[in-house]
C-alpha atoms as a PDB file:
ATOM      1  CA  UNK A   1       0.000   0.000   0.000  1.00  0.00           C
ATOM      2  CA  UNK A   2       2.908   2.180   1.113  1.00  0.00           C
ATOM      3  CA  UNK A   3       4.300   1.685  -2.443  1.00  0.00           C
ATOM      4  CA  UNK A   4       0.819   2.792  -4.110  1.00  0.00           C
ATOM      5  CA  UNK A   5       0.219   5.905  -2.323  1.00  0.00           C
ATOM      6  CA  UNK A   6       3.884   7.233  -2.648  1.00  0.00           C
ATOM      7  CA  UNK A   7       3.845   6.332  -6.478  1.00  0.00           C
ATOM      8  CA  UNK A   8       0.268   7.512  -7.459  1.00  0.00           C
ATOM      9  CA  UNK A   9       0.173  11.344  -5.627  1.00  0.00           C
ATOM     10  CA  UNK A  10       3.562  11.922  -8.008  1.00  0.00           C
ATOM     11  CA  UNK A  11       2.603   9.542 -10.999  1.00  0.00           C
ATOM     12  CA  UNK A  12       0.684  12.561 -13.043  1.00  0.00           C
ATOM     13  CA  UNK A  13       4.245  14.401 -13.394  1.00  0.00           C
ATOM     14  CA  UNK A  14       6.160  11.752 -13.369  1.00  0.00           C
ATOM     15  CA  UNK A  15       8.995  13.253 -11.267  1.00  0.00           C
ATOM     16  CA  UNK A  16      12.132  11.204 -10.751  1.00  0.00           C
ATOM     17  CA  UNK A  17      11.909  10.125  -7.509  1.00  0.00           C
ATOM     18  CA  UNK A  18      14.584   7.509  -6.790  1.00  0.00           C
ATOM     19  CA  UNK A  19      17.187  10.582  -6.185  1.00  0.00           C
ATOM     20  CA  UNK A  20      17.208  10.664  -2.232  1.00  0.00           C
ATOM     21  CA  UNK A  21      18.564  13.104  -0.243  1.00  0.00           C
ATOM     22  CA  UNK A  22      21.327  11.372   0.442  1.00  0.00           C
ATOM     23  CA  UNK A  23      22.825  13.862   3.585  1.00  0.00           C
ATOM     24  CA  UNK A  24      19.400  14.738   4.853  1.00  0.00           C
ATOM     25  CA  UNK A  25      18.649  10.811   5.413  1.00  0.00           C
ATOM     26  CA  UNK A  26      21.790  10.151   6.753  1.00  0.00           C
ATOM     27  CA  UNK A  27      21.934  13.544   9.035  1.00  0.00           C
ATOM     28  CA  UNK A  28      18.641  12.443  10.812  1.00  0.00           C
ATOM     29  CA  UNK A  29      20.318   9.214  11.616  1.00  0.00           C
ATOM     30  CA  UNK A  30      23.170  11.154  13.547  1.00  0.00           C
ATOM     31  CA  UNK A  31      20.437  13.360  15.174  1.00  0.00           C
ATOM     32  CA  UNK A  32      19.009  11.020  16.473  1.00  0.00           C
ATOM     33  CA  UNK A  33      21.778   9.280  18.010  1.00  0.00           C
ATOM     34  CA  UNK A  34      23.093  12.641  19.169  1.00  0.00           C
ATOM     35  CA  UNK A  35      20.178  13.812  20.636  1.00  0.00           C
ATOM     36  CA  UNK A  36      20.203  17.067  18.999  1.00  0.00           C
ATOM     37  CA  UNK A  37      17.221  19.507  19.713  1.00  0.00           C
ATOM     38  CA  UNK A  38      17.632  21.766  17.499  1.00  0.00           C
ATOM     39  CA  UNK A  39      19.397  23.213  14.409  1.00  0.00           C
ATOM     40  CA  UNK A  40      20.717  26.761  13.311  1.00  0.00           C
ATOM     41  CA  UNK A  41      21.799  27.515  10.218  1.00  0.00           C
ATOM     42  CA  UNK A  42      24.525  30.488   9.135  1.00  0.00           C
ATOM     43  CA  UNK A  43      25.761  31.460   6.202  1.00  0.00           C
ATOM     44  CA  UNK A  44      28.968  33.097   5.168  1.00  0.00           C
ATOM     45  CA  UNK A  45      29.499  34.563   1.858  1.00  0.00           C
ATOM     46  CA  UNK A  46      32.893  34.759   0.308  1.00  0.00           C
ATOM     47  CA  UNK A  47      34.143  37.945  -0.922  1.00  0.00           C
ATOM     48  CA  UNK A  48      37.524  37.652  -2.366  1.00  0.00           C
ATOM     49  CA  UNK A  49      37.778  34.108  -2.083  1.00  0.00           C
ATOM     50  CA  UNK A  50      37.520  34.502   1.687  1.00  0.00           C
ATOM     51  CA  UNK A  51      34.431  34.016   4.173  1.00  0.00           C
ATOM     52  CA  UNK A  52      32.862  36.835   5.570  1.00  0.00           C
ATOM     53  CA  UNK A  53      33.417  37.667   9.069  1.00  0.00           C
ATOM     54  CA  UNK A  54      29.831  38.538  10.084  1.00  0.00           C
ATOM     55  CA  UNK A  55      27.358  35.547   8.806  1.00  0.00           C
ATOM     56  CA  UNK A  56      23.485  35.721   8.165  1.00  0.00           C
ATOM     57  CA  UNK A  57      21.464  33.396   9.596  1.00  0.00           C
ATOM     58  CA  UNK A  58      19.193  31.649   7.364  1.00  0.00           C
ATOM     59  CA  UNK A  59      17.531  29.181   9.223  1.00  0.00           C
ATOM     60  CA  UNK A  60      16.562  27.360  12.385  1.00  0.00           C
ATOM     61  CA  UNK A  61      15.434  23.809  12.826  1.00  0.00           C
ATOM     62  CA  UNK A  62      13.516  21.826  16.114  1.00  0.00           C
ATOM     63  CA  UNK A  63      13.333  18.190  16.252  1.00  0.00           C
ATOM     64  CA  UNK A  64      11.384  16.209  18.342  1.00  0.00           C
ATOM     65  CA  UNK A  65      13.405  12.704  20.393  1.00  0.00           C
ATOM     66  CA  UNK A  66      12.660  10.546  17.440  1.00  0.00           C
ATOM     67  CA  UNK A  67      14.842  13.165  14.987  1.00  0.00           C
ATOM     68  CA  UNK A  68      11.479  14.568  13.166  1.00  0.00           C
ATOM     69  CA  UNK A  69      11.203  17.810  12.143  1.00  0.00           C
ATOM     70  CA  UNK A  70       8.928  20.227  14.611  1.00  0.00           C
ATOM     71  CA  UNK A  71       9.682  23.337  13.611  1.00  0.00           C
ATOM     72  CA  UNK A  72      11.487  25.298  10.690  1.00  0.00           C
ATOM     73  CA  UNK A  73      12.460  28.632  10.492  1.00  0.00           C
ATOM     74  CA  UNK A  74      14.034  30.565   7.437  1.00  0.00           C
ATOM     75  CA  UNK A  75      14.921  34.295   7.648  1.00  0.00           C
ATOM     76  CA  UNK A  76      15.733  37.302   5.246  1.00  0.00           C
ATOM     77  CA  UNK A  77      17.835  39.944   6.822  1.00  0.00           C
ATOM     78  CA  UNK A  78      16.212  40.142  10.978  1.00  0.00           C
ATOM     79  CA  UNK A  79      12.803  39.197   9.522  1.00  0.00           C
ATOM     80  CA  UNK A  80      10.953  35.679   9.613  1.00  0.00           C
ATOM     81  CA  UNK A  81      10.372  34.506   6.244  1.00  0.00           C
ATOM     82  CA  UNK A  82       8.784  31.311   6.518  1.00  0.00           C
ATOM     83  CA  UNK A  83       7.606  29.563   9.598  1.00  0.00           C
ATOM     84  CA  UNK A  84       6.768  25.796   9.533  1.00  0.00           C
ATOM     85  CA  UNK A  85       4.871  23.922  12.182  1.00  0.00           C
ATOM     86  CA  UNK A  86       5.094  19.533  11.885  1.00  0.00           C
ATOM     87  CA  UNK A  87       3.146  17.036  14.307  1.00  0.00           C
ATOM     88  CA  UNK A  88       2.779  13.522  14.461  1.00  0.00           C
ATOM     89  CA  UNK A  89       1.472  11.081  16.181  1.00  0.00           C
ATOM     90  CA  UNK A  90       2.129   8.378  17.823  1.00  0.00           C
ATOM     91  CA  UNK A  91       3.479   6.039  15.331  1.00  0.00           C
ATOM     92  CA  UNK A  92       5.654   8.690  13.844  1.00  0.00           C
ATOM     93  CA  UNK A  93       2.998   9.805  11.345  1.00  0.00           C
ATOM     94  CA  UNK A  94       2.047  13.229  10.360  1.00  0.00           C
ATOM     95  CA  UNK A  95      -0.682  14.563  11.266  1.00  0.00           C
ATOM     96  CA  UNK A  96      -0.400  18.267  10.759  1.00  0.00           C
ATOM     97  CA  UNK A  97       1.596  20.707   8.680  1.00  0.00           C
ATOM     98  CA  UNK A  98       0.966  24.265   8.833  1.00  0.00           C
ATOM     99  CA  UNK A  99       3.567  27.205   6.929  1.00  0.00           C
ATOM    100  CA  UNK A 100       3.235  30.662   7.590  1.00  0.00           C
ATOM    101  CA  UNK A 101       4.297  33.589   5.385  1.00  0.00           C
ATOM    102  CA  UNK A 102       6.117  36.723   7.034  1.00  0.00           C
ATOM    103  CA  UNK A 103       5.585  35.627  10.790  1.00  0.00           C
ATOM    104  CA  UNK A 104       3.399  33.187  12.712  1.00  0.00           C
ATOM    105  CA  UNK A 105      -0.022  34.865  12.023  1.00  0.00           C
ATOM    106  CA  UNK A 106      -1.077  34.011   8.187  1.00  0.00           C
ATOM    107  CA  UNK A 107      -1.042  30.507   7.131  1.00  0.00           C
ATOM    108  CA  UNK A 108      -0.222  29.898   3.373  1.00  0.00           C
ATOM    109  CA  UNK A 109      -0.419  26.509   3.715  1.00  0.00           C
ATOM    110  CA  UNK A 110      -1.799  23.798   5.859  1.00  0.00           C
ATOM    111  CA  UNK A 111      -2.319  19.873   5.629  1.00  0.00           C
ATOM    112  CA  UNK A 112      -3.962  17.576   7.918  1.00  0.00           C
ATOM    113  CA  UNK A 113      -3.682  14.054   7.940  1.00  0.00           C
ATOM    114  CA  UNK A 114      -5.541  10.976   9.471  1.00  0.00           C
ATOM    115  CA  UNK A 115      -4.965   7.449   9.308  1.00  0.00           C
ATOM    116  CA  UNK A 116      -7.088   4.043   9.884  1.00  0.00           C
ATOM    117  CA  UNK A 117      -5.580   1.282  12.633  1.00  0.00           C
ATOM    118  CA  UNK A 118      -3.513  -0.033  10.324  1.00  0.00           C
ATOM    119  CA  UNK A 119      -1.296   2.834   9.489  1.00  0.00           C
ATOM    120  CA  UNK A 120      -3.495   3.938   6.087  1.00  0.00           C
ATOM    121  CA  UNK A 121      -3.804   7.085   5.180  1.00  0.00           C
ATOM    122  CA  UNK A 122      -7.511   8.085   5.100  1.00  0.00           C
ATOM    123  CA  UNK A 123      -8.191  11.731   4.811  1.00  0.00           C
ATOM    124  CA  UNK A 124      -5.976  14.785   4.076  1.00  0.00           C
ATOM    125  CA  UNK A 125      -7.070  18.081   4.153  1.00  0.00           C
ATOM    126  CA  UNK A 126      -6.095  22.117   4.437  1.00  0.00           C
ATOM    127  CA  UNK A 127      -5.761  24.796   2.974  1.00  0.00           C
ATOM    128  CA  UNK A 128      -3.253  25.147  -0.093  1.00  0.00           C
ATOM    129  CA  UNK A 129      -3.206  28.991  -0.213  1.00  0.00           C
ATOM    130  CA  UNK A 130      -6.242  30.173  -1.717  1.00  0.00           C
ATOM    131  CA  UNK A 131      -8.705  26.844  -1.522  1.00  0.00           C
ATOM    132  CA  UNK A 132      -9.720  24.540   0.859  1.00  0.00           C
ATOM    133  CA  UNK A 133      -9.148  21.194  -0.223  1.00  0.00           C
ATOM    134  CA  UNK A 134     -10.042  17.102   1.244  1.00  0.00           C
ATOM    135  CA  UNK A 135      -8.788  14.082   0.144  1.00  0.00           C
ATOM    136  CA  UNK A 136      -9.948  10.640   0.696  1.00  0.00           C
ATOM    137  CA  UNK A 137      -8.006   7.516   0.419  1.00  0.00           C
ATOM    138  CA  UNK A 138     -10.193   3.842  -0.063  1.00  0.00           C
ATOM    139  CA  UNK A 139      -8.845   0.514   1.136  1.00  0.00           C
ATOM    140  CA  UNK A 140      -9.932  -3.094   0.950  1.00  0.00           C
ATOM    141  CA  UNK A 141      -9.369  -6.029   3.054  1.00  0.00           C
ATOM    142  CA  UNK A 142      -5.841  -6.258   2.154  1.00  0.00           C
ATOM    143  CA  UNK A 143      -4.817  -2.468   2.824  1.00  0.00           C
ATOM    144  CA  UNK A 144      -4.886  -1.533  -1.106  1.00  0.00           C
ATOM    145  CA  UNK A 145      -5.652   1.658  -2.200  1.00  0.00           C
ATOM    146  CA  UNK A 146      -8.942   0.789  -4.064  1.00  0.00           C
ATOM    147  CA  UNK A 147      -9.841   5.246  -4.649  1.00  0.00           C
ATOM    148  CA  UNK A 148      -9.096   8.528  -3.870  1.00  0.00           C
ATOM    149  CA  UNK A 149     -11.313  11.426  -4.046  1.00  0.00           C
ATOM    150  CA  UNK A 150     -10.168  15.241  -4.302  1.00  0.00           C
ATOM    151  CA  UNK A 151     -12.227  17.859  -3.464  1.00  0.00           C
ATOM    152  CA  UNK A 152     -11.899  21.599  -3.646  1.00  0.00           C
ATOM    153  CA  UNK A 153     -14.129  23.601  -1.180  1.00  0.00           C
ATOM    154  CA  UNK A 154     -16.296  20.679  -0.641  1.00  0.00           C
ATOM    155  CA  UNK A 155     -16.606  20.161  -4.634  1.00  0.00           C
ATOM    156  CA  UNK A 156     -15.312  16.837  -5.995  1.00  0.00           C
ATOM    157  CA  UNK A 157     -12.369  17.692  -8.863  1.00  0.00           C
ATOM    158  CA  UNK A 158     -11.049  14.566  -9.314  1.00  0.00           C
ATOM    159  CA  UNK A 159     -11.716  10.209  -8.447  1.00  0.00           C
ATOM    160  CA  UNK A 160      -8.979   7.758  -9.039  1.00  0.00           C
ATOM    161  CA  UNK A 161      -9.773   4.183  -8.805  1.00  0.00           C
ATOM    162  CA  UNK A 162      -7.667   1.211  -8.438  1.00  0.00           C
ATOM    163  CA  UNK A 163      -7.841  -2.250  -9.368  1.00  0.00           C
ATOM    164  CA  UNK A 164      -5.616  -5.010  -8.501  1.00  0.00           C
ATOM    165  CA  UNK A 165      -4.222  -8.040  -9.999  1.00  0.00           C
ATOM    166  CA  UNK A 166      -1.106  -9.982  -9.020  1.00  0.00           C
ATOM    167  CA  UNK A 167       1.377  -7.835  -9.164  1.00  0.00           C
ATOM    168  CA  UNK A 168       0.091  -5.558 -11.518  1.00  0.00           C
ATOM    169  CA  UNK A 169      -2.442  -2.175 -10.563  1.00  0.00           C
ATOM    170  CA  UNK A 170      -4.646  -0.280 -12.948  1.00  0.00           C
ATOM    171  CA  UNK A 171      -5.630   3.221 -11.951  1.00  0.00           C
ATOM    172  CA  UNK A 172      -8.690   4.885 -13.810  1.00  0.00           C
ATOM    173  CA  UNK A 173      -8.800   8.543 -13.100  1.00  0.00           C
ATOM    174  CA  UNK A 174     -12.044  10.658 -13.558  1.00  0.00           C
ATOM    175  CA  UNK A 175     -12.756  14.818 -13.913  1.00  0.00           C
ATOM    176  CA  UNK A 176     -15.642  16.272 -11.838  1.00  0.00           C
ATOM    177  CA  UNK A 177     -18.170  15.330 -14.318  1.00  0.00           C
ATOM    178  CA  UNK A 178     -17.302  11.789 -13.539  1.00  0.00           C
ATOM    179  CA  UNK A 179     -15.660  11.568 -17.470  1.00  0.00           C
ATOM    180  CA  UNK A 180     -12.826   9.551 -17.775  1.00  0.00           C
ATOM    181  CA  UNK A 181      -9.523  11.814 -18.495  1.00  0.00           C
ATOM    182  CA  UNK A 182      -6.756   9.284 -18.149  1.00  0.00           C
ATOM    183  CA  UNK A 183      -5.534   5.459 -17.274  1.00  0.00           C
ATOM    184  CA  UNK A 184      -2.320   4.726 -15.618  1.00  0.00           C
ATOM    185  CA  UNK A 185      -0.937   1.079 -15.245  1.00  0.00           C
ATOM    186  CA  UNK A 186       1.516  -0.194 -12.728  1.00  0.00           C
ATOM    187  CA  UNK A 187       3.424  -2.957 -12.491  1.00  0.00           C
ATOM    188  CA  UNK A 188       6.074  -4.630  -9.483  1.00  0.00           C
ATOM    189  CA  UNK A 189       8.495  -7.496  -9.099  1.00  0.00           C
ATOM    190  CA  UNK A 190       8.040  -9.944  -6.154  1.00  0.00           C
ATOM    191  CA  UNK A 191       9.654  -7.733  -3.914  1.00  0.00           C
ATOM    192  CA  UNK A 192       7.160  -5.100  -4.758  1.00  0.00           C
ATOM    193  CA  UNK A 193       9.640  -2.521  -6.214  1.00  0.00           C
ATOM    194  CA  UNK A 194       7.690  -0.365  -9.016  1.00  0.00           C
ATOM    195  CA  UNK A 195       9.459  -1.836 -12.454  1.00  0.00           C
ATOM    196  CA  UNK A 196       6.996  -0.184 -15.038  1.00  0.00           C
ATOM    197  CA  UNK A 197       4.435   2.502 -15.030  1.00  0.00           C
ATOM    198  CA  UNK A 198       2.405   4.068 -17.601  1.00  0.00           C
ATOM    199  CA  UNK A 199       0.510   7.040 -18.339  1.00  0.00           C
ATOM    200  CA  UNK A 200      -2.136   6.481 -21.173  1.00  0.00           C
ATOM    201  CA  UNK A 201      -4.759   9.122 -22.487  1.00  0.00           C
ATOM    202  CA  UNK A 202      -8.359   8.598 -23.145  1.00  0.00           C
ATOM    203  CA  UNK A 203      -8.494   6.593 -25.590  1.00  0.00           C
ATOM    204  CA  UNK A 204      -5.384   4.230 -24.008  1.00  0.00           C
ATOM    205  CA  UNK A 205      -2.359   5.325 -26.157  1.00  0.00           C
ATOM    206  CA  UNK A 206       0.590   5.430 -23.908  1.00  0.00           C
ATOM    207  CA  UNK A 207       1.995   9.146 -23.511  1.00  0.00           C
ATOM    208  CA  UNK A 208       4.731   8.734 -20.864  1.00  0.00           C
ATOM    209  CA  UNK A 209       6.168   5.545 -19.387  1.00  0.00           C
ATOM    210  CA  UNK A 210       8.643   4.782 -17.167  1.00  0.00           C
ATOM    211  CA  UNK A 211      10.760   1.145 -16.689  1.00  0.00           C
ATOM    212  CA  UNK A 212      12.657   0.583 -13.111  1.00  0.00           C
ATOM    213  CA  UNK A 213      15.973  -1.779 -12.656  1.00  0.00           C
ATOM    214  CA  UNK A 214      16.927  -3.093  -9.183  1.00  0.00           C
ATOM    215  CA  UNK A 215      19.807  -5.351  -7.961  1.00  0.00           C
ATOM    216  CA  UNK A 216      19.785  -7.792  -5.260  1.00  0.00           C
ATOM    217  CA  UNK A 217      19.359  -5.128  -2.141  1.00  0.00           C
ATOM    218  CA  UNK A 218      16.412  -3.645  -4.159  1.00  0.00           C
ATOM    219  CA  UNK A 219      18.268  -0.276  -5.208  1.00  0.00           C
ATOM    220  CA  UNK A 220      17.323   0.973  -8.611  1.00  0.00           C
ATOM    221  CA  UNK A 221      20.048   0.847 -11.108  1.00  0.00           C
ATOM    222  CA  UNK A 222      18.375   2.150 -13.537  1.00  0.00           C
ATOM    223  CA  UNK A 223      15.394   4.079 -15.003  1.00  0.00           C
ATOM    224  CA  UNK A 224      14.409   5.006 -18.545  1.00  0.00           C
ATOM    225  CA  UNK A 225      11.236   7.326 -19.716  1.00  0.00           C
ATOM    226  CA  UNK A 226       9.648   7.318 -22.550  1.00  0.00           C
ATOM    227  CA  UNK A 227       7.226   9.853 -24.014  1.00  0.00           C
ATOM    228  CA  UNK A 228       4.420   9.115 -27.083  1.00  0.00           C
ATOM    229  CA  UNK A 229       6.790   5.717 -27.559  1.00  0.00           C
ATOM    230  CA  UNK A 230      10.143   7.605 -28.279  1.00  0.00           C
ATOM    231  CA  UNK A 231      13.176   7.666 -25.714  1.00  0.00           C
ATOM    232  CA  UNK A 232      13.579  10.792 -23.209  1.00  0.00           C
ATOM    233  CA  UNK A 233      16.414   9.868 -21.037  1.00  0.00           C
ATOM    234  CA  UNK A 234      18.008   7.296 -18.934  1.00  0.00           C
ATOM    235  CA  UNK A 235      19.482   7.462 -15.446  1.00  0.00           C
ATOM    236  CA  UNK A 236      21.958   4.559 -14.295  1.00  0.00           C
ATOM    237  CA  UNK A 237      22.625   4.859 -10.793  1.00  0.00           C
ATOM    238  CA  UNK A 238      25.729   3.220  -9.188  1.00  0.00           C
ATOM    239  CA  UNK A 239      27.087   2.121  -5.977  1.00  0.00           C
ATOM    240  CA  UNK A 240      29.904   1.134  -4.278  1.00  0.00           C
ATOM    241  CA  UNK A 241      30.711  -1.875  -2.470  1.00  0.00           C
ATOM    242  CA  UNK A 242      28.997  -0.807   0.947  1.00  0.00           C
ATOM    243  CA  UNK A 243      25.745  -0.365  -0.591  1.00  0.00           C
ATOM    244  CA  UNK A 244      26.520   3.578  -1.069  1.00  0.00           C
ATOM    245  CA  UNK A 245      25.007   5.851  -4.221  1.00  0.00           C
ATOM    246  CA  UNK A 246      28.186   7.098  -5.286  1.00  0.00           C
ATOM    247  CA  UNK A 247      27.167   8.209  -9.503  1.00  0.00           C
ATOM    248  CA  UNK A 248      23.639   8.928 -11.237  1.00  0.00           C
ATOM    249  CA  UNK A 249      24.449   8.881 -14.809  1.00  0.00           C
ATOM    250  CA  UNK A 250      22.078  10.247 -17.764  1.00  0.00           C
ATOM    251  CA  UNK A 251      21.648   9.508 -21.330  1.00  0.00           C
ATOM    252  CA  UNK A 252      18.647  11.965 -23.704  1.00  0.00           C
ATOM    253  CA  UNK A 253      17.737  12.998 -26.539  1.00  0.00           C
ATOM    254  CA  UNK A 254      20.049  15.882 -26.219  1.00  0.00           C
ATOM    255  CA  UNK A 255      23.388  14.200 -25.447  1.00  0.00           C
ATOM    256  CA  UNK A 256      24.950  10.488 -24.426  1.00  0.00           C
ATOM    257  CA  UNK A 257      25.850   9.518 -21.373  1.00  0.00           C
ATOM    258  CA  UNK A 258      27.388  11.792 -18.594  1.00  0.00           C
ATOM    259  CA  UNK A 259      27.578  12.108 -14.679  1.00  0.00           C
ATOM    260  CA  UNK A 260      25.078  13.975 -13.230  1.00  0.00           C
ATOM    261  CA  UNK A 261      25.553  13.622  -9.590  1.00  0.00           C
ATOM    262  CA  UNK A 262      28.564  12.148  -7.878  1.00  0.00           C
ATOM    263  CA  UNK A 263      28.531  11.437  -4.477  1.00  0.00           C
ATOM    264  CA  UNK A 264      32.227  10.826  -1.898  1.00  0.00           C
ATOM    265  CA  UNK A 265      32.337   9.061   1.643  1.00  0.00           C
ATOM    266  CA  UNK A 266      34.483   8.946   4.161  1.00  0.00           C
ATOM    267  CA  UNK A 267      35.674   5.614   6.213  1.00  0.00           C
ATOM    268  CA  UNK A 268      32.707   5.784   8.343  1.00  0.00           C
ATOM    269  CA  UNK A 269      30.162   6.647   5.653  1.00  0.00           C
ATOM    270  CA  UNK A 270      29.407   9.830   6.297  1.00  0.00           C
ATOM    271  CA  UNK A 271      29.324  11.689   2.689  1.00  0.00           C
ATOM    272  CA  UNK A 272      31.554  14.541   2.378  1.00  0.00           C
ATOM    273  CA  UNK A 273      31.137  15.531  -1.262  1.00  0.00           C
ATOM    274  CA  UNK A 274      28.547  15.707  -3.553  1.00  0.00           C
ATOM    275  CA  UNK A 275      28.746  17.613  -7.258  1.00  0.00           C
ATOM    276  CA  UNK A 276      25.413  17.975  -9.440  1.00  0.00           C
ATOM    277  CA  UNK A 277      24.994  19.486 -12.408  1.00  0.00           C
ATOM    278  CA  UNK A 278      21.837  19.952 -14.975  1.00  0.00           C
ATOM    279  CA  UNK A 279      23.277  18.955 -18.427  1.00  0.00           C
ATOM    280  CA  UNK A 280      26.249  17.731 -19.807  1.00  0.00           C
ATOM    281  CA  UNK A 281      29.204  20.352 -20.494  1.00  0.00           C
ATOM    282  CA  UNK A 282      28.673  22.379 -17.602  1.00  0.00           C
ATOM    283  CA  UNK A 283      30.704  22.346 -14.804  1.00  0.00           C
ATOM    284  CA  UNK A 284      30.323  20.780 -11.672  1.00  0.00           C
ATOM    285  CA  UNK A 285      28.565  22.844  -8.623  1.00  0.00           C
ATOM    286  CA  UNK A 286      30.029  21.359  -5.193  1.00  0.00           C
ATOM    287  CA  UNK A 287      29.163  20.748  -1.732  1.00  0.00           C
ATOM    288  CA  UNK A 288      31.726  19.562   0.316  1.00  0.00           C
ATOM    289  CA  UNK A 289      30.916  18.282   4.349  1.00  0.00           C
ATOM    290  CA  UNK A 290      32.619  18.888   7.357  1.00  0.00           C
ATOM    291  CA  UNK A 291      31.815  17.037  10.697  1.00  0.00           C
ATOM    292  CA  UNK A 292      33.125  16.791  13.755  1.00  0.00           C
ATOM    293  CA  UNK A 293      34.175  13.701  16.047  1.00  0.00           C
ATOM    294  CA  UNK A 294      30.594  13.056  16.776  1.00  0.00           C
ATOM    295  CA  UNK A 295      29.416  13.045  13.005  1.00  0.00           C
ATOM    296  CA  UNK A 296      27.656  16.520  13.247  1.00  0.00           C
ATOM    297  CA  UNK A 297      27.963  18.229  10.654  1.00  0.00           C
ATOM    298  CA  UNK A 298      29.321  21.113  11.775  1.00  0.00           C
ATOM    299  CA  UNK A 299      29.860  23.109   8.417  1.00  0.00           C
ATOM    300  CA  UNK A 300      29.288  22.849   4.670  1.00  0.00           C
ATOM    301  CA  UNK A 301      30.985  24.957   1.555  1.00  0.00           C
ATOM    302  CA  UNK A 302      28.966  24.937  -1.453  1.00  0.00           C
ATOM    303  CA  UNK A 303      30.156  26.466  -4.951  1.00  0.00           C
ATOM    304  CA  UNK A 304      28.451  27.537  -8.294  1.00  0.00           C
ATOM    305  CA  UNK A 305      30.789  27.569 -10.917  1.00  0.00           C
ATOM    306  CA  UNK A 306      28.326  29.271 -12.879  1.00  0.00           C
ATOM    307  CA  UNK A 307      28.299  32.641 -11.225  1.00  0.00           C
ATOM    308  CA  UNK A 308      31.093  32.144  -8.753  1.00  0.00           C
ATOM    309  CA  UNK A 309      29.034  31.958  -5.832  1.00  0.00           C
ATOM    310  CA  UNK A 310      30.449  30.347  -2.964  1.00  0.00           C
ATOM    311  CA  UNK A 311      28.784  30.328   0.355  1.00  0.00           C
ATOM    312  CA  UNK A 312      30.198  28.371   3.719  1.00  0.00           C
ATOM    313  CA  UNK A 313      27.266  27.476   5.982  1.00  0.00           C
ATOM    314  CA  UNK A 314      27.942  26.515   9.554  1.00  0.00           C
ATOM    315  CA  UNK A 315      25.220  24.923  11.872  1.00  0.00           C
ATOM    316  CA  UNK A 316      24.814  25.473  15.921  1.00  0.00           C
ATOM    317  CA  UNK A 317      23.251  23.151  17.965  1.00  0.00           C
ATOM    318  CA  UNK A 318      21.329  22.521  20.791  1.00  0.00           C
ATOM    319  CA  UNK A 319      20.934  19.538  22.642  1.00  0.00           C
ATOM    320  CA  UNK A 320      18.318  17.177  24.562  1.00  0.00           C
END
């Protein structure tokens, strides 16, 4: 089910998703551990190759004993910009997320969350800025997604509906007149990794589809996407011999096969480099790590070769 809902609320854009956040899923592993409260983030620009002595800071982070996210903070000169409110409950799901614009008064944004006994999610539903909206999520006996309704202020916009067989899922998805817009099929191995999905139009001609690779550990090695039948790109992603993303390479229509992320580690795993760029020819931007004998990070330096930016960021910390 877990599989289903994370694939279907991104399936319409089709949005490569098997690019993790490497250093953010790693860092709450060390907060945790650490039993780090909270997180503040400032930034020092270079000017003539050399840091600035006053920094800005840009952000502050809370976490709860479990290493979630409570509270985030980001500021522009002394002013808030954004502030960000998280709860769960508690099995460590959310429940609640609320962001304010320009202080703690006016919500921009705001989702609410509710789940069955078993961990499903049932009902979502906020406020995304100038609607309300309310989703509802369908199971049957198995805990499979079997619909999900949208609504906008109380009005139903969209129904998707789900049928299963094997390992294979068909999703039908209808407009607010109850006229069918779209199908999408999806298809898993027998470790339920997502190895195919497809997007078709009304009258069930494929327009984008999508085919997954996996070794033995279930990592993705590599993904290809097709749109209308003709090739748009391939991503290979490699690792090294601890399990560790180290490359993402990509192949289009545009130009044959380059890095576009590279990833370093140290002894202990902790990744202390990472360079990303969007096409092939350009030049590398960087992010390099530095932690301390606790693995905190403590500070990272980030480049843009593009407009010789460079920016060191150092991080504060509070404790439990």
């Amino acid at each position: 089910m877990k599989i289903i809902c994370a694939t279907i609320l991104s399936l319409i854009f089709l949005t490569q998703v098997y690019s993790q956040p490497i250093f953010e899923n790693k860092n709450k592993l060390t907060i945790i551990r650490q039993h780090v409260k909270s997180q503040t983030n400032w930034d020092y620009n270079f000017i003539n190759d050399k840091p600035s002595s006053k920094g800005k800071k840009t952000s502050y982070t809370r976490y709860n004993s479990r290493g979630d996210v409570i509270e985030f903070v980001t500021y522009k000169l002394k002013d808030t910009l954004t502030y960000e409110t998280y709860e769960y409950d508690q099995n460590g799901h959310r429940i609640d997320y609320t962001k304010r614009k320009g202080g703690r008064k006016n919500i921009s944004y705001q989702k609410i969350s509710d789940y069955d006994n078993d961990g499903n999610l049932i009902l979502e539903k906020g406020f995304d800025g100038s609607e309300k909206f309310r989703n509802t999520y369908e199971y049957n006996d198995n805990d499979k997604l079997t619909e999900i309704n949208y609504y906008i202020d109380n009005t139903l916009n969209e129904r998707r509906i789900f049928e299963h067989e094997g390992n294979s899922t068909g999703v039908t998805v209808y407009n607010e007149a109850n006229v069918i817009t779209s199908y999408m099929s999806l298809k898993y191995d027998g470790k339920d990794n997502l190895i195919e999905e497809i997007l078709y139009d009304i009258n069930k001609k494929p327009v984008e589809n999508r085919i997954f690779v996996y070794n033995n550990q279930s990592k993705v090695v590599s993904e290809v996407k097709y749109r209308a039948g003709n090739f748009n790109y391939k991503l290979t992603y490699l690792y090294d011999s601890s399990g560790e993303l180290i490359n993402i390479d990509e192949e289009n229509v545009n130009s044959s096969r380059y890095i576009k992320k590279n990833f370093k580690y140290d002894d202990k795993g902790y990744l202390i480099e990472m360079n990303w760029r969007r096409r092939s020819g350009e030049e590398f931007n960087t992010r390099k790590y530095t932690y301390n004998n606790k693995g905190i990070c403590t500070e990272i330096l980030t480049y843009y070769p593009s407009t010789k930016f460079k920016v060191v960021t150092k991080y504060e910390y509070e404790y439990y």
